[in-house]
C-alpha atoms as a PDB file:
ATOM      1  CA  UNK A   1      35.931  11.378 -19.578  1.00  0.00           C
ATOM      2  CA  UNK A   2      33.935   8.514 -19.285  1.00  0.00           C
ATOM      3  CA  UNK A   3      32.920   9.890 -15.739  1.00  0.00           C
ATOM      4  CA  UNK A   4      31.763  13.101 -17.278  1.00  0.00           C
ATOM      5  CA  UNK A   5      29.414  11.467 -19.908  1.00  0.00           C
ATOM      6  CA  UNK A   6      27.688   9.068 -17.146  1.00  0.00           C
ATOM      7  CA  UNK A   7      26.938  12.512 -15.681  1.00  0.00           C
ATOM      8  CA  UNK A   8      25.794  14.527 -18.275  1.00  0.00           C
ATOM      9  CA  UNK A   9      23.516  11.527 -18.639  1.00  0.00           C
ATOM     10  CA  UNK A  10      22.367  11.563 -15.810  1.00  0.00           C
ATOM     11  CA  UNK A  11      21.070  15.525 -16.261  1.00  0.00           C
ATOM     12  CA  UNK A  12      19.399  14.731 -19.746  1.00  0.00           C
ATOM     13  CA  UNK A  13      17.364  11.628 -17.464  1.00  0.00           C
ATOM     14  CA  UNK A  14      16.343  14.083 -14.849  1.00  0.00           C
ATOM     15  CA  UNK A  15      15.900  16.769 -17.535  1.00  0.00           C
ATOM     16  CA  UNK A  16      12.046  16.251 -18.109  1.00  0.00           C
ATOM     17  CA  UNK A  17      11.784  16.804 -14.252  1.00  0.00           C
ATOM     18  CA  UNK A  18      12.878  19.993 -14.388  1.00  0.00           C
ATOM     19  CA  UNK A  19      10.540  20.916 -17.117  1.00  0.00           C
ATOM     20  CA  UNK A  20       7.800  19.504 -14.955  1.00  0.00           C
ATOM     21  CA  UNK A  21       8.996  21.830 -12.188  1.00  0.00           C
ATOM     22  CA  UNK A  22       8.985  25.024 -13.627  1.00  0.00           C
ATOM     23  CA  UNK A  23       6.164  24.280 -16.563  1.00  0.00           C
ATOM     24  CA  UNK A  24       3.121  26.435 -15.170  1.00  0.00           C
ATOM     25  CA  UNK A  25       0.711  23.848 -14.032  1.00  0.00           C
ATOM     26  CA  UNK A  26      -2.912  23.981 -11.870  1.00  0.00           C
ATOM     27  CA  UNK A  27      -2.099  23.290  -8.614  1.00  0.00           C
ATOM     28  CA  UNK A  28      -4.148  20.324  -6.769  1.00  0.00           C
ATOM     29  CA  UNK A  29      -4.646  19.167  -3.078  1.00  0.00           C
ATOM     30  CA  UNK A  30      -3.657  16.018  -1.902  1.00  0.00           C
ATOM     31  CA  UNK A  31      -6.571  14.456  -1.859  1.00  0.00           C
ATOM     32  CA  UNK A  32      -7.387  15.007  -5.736  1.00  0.00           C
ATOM     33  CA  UNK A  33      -3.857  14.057  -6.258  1.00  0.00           C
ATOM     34  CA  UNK A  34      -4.532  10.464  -4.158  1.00  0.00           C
ATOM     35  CA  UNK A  35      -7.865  10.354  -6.159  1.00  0.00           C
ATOM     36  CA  UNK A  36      -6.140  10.828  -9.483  1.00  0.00           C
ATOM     37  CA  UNK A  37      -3.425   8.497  -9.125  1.00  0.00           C
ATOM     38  CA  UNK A  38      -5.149   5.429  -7.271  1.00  0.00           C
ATOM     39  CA  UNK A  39      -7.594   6.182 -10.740  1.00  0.00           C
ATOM     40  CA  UNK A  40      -4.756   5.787 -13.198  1.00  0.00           C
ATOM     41  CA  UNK A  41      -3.072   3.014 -11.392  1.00  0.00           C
ATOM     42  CA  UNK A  42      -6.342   1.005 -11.555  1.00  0.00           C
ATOM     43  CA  UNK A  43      -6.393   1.924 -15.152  1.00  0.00           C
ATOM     44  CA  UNK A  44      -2.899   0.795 -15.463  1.00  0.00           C
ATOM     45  CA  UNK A  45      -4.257  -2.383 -13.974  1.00  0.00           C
ATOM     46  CA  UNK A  46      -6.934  -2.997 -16.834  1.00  0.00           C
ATOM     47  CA  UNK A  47      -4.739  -2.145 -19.619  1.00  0.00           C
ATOM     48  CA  UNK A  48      -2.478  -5.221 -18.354  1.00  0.00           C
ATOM     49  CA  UNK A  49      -5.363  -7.355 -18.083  1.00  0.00           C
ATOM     50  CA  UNK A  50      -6.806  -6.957 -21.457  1.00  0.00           C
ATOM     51  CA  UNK A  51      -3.532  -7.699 -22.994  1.00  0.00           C
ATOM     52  CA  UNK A  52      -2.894 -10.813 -20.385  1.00  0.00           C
ATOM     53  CA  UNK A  53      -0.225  -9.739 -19.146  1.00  0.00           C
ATOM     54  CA  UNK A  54      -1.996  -9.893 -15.825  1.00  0.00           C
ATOM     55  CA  UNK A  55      -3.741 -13.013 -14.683  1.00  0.00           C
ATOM     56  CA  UNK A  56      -7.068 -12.447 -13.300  1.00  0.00           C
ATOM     57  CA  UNK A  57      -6.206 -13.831  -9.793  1.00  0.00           C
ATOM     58  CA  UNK A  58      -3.087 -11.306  -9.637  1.00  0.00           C
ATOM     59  CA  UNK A  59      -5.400  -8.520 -11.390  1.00  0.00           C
ATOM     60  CA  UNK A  60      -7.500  -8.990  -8.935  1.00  0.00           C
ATOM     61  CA  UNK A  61      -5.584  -8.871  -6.174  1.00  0.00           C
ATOM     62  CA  UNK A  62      -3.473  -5.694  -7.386  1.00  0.00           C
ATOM     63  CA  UNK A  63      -6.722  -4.104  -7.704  1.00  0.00           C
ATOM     64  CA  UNK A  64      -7.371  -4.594  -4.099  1.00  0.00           C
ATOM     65  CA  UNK A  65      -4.592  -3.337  -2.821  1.00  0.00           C
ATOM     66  CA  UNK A  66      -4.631  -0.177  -4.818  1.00  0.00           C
ATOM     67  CA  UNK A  67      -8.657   0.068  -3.300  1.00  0.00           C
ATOM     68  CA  UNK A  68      -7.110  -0.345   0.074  1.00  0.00           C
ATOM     69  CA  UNK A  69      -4.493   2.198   0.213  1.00  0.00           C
ATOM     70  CA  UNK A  70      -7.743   4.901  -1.565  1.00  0.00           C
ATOM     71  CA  UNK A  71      -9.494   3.942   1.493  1.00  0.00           C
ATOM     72  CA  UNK A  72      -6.852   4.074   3.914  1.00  0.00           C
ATOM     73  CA  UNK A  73      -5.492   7.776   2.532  1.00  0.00           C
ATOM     74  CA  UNK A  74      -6.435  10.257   4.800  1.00  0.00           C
ATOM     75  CA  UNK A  75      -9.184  12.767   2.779  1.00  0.00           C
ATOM     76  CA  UNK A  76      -7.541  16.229   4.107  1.00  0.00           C
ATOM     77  CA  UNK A  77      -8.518  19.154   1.782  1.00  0.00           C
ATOM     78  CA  UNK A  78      -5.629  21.143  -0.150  1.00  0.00           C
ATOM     79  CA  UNK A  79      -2.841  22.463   1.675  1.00  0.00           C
ATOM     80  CA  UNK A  80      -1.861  25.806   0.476  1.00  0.00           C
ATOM     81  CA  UNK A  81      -0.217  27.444  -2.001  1.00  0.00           C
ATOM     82  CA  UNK A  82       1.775  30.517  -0.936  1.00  0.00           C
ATOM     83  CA  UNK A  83       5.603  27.933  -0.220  1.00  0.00           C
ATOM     84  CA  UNK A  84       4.829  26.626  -4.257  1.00  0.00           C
ATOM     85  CA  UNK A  85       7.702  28.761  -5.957  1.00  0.00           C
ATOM     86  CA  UNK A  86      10.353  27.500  -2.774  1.00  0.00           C
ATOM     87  CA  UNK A  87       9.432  23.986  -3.297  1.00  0.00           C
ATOM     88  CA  UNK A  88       9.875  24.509  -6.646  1.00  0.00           C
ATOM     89  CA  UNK A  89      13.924  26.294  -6.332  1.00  0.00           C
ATOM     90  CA  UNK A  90      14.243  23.381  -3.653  1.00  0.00           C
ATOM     91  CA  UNK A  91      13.811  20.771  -6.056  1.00  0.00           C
ATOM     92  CA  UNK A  92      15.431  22.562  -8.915  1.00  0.00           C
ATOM     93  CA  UNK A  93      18.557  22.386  -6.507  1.00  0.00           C
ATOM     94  CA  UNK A  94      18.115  18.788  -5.704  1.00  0.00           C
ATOM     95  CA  UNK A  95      17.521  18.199  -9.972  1.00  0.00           C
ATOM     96  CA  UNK A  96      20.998  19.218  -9.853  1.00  0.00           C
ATOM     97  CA  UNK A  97      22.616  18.638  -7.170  1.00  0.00           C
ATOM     98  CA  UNK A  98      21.437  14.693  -7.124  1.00  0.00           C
ATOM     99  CA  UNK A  99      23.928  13.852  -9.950  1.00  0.00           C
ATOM    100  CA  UNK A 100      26.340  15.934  -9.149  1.00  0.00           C
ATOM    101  CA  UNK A 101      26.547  14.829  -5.514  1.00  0.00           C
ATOM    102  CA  UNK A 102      26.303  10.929  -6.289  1.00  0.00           C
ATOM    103  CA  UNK A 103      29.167  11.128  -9.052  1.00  0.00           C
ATOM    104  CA  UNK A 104      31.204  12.663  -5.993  1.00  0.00           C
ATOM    105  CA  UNK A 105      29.895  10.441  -3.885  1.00  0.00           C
ATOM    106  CA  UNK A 106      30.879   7.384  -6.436  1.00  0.00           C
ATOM    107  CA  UNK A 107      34.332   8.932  -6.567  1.00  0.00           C
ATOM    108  CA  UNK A 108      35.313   8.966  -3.048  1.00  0.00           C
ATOM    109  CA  UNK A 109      33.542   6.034  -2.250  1.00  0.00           C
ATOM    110  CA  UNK A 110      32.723   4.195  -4.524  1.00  0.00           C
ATOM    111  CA  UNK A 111      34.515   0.485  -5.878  1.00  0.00           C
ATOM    112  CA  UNK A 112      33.238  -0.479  -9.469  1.00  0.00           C
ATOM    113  CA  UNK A 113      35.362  -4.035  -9.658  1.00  0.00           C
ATOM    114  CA  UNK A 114      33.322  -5.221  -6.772  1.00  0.00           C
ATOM    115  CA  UNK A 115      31.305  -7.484  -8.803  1.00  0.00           C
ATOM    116  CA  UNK A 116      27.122  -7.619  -8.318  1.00  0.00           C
ATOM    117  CA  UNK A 117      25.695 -10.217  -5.524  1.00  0.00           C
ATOM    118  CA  UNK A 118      25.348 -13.725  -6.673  1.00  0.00           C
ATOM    119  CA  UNK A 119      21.710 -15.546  -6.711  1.00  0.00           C
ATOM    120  CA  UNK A 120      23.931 -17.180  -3.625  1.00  0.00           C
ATOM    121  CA  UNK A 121      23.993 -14.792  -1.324  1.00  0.00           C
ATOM    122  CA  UNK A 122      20.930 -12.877  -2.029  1.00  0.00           C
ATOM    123  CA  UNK A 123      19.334 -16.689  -1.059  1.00  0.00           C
ATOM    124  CA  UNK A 124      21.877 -16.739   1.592  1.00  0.00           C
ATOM    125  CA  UNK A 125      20.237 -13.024   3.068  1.00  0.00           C
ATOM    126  CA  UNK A 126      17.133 -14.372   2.408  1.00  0.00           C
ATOM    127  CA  UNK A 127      17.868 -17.152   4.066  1.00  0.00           C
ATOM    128  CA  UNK A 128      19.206 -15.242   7.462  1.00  0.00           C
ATOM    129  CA  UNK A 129      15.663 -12.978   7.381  1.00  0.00           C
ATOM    130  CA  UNK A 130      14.143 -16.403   7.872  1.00  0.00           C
ATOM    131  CA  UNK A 131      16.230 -17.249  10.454  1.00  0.00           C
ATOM    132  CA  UNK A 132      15.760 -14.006  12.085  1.00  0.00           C
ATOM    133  CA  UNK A 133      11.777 -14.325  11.704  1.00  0.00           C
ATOM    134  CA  UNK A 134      12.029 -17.653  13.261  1.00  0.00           C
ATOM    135  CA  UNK A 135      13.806 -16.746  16.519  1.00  0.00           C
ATOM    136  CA  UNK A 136      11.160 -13.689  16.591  1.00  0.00           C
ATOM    137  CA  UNK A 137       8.611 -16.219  16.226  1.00  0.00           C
ATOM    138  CA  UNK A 138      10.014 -18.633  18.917  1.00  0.00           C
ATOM    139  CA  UNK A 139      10.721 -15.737  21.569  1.00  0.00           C
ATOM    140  CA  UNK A 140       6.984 -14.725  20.992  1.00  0.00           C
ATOM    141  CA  UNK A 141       5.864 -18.103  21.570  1.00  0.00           C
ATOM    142  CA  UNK A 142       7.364 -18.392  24.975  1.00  0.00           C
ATOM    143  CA  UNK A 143       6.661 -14.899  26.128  1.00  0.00           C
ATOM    144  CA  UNK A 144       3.617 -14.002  28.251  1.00  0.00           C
ATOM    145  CA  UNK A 145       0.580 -14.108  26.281  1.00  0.00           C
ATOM    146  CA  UNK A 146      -0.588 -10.442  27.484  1.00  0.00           C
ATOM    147  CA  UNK A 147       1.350  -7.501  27.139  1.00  0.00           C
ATOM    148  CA  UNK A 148       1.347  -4.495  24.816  1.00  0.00           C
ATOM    149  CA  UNK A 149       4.832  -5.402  23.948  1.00  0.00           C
ATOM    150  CA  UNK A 150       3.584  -9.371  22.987  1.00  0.00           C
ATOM    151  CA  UNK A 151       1.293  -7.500  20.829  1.00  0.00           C
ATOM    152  CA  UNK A 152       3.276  -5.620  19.202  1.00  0.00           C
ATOM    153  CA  UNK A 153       5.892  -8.379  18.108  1.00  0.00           C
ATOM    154  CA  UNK A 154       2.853 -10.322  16.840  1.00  0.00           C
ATOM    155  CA  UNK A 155       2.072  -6.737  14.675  1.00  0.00           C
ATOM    156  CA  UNK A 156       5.236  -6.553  13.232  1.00  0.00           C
ATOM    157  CA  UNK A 157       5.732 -10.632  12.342  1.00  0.00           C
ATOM    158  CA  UNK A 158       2.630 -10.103  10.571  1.00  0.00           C
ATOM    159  CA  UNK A 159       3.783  -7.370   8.330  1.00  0.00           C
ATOM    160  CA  UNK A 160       6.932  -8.865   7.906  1.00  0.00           C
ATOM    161  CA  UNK A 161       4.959 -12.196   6.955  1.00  0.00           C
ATOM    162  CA  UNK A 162       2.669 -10.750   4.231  1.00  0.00           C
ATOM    163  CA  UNK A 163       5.781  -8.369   2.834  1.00  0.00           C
ATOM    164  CA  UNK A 164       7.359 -11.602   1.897  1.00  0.00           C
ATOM    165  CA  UNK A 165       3.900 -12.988   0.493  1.00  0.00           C
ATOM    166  CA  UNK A 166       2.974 -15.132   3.482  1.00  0.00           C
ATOM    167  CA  UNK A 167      -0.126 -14.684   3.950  1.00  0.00           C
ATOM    168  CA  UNK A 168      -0.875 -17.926   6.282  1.00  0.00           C
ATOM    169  CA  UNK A 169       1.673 -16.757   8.319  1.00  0.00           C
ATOM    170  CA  UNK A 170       0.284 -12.915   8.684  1.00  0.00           C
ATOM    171  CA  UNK A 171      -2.888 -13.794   9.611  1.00  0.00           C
ATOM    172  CA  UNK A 172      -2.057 -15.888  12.442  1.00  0.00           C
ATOM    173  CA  UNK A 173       0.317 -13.523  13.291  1.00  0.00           C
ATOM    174  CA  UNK A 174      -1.968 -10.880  13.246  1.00  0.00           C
ATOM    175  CA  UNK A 175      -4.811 -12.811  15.012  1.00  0.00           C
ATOM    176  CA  UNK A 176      -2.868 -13.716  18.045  1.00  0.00           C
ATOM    177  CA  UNK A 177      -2.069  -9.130  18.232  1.00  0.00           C
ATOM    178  CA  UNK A 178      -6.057  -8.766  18.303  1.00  0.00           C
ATOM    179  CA  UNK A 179      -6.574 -11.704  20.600  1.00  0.00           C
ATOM    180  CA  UNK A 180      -4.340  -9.712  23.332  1.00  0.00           C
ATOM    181  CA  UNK A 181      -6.065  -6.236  22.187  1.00  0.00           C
ATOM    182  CA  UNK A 182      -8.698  -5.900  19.650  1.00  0.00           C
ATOM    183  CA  UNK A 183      -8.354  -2.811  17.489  1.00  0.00           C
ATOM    184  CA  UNK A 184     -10.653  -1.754  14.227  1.00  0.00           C
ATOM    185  CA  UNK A 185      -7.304  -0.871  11.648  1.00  0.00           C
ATOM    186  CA  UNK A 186      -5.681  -4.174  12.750  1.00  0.00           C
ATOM    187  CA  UNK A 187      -8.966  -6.179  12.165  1.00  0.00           C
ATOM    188  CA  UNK A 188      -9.336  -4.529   8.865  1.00  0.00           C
ATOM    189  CA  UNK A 189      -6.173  -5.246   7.660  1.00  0.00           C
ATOM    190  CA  UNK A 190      -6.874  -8.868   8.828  1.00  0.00           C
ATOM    191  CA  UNK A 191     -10.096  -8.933   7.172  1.00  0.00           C
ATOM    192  CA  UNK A 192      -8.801  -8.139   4.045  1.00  0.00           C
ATOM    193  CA  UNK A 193      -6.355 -10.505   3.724  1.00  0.00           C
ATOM    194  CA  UNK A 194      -8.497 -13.341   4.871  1.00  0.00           C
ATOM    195  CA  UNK A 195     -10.739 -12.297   1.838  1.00  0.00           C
ATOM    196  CA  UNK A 196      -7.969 -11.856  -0.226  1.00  0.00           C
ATOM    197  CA  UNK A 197      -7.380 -15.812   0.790  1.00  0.00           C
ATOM    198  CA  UNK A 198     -10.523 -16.397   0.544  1.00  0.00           C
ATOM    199  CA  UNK A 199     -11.224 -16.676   4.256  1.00  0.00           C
ATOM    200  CA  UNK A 200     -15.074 -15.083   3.866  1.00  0.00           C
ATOM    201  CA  UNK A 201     -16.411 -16.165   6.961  1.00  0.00           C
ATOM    202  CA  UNK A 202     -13.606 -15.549   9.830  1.00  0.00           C
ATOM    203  CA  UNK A 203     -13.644 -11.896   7.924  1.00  0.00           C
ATOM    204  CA  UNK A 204     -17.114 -11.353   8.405  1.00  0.00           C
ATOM    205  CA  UNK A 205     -17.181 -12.042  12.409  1.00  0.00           C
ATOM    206  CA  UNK A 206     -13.683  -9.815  12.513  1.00  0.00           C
ATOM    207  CA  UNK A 207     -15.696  -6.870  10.395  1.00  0.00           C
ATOM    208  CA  UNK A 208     -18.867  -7.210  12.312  1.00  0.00           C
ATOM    209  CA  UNK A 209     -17.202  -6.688  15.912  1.00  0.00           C
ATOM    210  CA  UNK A 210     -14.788  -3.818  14.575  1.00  0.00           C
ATOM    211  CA  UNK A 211     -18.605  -2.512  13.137  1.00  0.00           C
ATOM    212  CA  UNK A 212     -19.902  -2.262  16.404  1.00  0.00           C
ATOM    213  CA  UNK A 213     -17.267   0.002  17.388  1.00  0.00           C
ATOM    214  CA  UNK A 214     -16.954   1.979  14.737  1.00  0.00           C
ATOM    215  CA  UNK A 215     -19.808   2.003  12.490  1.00  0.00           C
ATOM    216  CA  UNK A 216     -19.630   5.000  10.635  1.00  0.00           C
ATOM    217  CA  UNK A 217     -15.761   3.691   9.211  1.00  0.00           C
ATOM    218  CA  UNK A 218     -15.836   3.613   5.387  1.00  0.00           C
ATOM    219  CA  UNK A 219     -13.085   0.845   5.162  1.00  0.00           C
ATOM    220  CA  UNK A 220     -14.739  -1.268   7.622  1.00  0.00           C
ATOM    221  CA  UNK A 221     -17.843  -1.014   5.551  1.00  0.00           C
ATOM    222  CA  UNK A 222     -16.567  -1.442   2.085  1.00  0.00           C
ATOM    223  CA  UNK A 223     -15.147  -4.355   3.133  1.00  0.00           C
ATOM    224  CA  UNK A 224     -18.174  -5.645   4.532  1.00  0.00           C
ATOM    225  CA  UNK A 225     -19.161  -4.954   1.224  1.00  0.00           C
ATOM    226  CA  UNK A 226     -16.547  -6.723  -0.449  1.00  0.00           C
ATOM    227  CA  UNK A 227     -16.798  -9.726   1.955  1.00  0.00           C
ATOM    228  CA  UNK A 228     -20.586 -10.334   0.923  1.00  0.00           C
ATOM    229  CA  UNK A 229     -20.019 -10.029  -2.415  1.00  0.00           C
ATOM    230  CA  UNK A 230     -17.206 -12.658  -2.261  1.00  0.00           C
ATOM    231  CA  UNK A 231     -19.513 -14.949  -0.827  1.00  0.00           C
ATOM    232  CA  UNK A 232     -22.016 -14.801  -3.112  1.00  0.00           C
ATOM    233  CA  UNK A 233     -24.801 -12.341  -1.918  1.00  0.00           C
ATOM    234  CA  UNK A 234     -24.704  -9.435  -4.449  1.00  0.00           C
ATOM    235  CA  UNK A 235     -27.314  -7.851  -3.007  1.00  0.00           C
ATOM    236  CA  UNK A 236     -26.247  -7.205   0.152  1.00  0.00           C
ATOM    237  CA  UNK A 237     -23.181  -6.161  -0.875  1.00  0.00           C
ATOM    238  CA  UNK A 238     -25.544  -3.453  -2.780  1.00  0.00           C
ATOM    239  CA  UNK A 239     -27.402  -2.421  -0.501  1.00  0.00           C
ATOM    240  CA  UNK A 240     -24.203  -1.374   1.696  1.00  0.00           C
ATOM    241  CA  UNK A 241     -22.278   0.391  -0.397  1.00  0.00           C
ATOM    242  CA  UNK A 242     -24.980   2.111  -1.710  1.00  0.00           C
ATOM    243  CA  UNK A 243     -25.853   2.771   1.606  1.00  0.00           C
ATOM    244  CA  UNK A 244     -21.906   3.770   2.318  1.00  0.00           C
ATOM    245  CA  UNK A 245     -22.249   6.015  -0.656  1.00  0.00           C
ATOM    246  CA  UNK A 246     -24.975   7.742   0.123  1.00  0.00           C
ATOM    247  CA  UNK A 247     -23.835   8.622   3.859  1.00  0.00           C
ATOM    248  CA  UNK A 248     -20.250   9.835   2.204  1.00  0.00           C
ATOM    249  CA  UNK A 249     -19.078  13.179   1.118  1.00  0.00           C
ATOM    250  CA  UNK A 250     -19.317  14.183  -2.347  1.00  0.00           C
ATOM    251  CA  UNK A 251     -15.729  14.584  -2.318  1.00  0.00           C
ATOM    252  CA  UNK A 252     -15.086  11.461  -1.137  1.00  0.00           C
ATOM    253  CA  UNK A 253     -11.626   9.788  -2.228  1.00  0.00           C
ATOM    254  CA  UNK A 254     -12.675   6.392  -2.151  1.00  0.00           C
ATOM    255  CA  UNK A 255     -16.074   6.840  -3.930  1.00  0.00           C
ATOM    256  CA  UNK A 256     -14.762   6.096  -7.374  1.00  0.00           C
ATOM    257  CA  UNK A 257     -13.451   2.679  -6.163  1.00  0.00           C
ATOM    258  CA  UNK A 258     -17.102   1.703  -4.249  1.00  0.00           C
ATOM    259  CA  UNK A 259     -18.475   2.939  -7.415  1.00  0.00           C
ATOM    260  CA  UNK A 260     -16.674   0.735  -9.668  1.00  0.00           C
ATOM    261  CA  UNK A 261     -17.381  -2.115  -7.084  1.00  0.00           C
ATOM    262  CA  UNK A 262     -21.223  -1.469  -7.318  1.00  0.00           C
ATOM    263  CA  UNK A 263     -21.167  -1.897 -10.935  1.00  0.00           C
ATOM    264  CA  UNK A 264     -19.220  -4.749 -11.180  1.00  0.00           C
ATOM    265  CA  UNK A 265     -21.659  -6.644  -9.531  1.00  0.00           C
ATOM    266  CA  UNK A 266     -23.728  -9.444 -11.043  1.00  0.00           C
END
C-alpha cells in the first residue's frame, strides 16, 4: 500500500504539468522563450540580492553567466506550429507514464536498505576526479605541443577546471588550446573568465585579436564592453554598446541584457 500512495503522489506532483499541457496558451518561438526566461532569471537574481541572500560578488557573477548564455543562444525565429497538439499527447503520455514506469522500475530494481553515500565517499569520488584530472594534466604535459588532439585535451581540462570552480586552472588550460589554434568562441569564453577574475588586461588583447576576425560578433563586443567598463572607462564601454545596439536587430535576444549594462553605468 505504501507503494501505491508514493505513486499517487507522485501524479498529484506532476499534476500541475498536465494542466500546463493542455491549458490553451499563446504559443512563442524560441527565441522569445530564451528572451523571457534569461529576463526572469536575472530578476530572480535581484530579488535575492535585495534581501542578501546573494552577496554582491556572487550576484554579480550569476548575473554574468545568465548574460553569457543570452548572448551565446542562437536568435532563430519561431519554429512552427502545426506538430503542437502531438507534442502535447507525447508529453501527456510521458506525465503518466514517468511514475508509473519508475515505480516499476523501483520494483524490479530497485534496493531501499542500501543506505545514502557517506560525506566519505562522495570526498573519496571527488577525490578520484582529481586524480583522474591530474594524469590528464600530466599526459598533456608530455605530449607534443601541436596537434588538434593536444588541443582538444587542453579544451576539455578547461571545462572540467571551471565546472569544479577552478578558474586558475581553466584559464591556463584554456590558453595553452588557443596557443596551438586560436579560435574567437574559445577566446571569448577565456575572456570572460579572466574578467570574471578580474584579469582586465590579458582579456582585452584576447578580445581585440578575436575582433579582428570577427568584428561584427555581438559577444565579442559586449564583452569588450564589459572589459572597459571593468577597468574603469565608462565611456568607452558606452560608446560600444551603444554602438553594438544600434548595428543589432530589433529583435535582438541579447539587447535587454546590453541595455541593462548601459544603464548601469556610472
Amino acid at each position: 500500500m505504501i507503494w501505491l500512495m508514493f505513486l499517487g503522489l507522485a501524479a498529484l506532483a506532476l499534476a500541475p504539468l498536465g494542466w500546463t499541457l493542455f491549458r490553451p496558451a499563446r504559443l512563442r518561438g524560441r527565441q522569445e522563450a530564451d528572451l523571457a526566461l534569461y529576463r526572469a532569471q536575472l530578476a530572480e537574481l535581484d530579488r535575492e540580492a535585495a534581501i542578501g541572500r546573494l552577496t554582491p560578488e556572487a550576484h554579480r557573477a550569476a548575473t554574468v553567466e545568465v548574460q553569457r548564455r543570452l548572448l551565446a543562444a542562437p536568435g532563430t525565429a519561431a519554429a512552427e506550429s502545426g506538430n503542437a497538439s502531438r507534442s502535447a499527447a507525447f508529453l501527456a503520455a510521458v506525465l503518466f507514464l514517468a511514475p508509473a514506469g519508475g515505480f516499476g522500475l523501483y520494483l524490479w530494481r530497485g534496493q531501499p536498505e542500501i543506505p545514502a553515500a557517506p560525506f566519505v565517499e562522495r570526498q573519496a569520488a571527488a577525490a578520484r576526479d582529481d586524480a583522474l584530472l591530474g594524469q590528464l594534466r600530466a599526459r598533456l604535459a608530455q605530449a607534443p605541443a601541436e596537434g588538434e588532439a593536444v588541443r582538444q585535451g587542453w579544451i576539455l581540462l578547461g571545462n572540467a577546471e571551471r565546472g569544479r570552480g577552478r578558474a586558475e586552472a581553466a584559464i591556463a588550460a584554456w590558453e595553452k588550446a588557443l596557443a596551438i589554434r586560436f579560435e574567437g568562441p574559445l577566446a571569448a569564453e577565456l575572456a570572460e573568465l579572466q574578467i570574471n577574475q578580474g584579469q582586465v588586461d590579458p582579456a582585452q588583447k584576447l578580445l581585440a585579436r578575436a575582433l579582428l576576425e570577427a568584428p561584427k560578433e555581438p559577444r565579442l563586443r559586449y564583452l569588450s564592453g564589459l572589459a572597459e567598463a571593468e577597468a574603469g572607462r565608462p565611456a568607452n564601454a558606452r560608446s560600444t554598446w551603444r554602438a553594438l545596439l544600434d548595428e543589432a536587430p530589433a529583435d535582438a535576444p541579447w539587447r535587454g541584457v546590453v541595455e541593462r549594462r548601459l544603464r548601469e553605468l556610472p
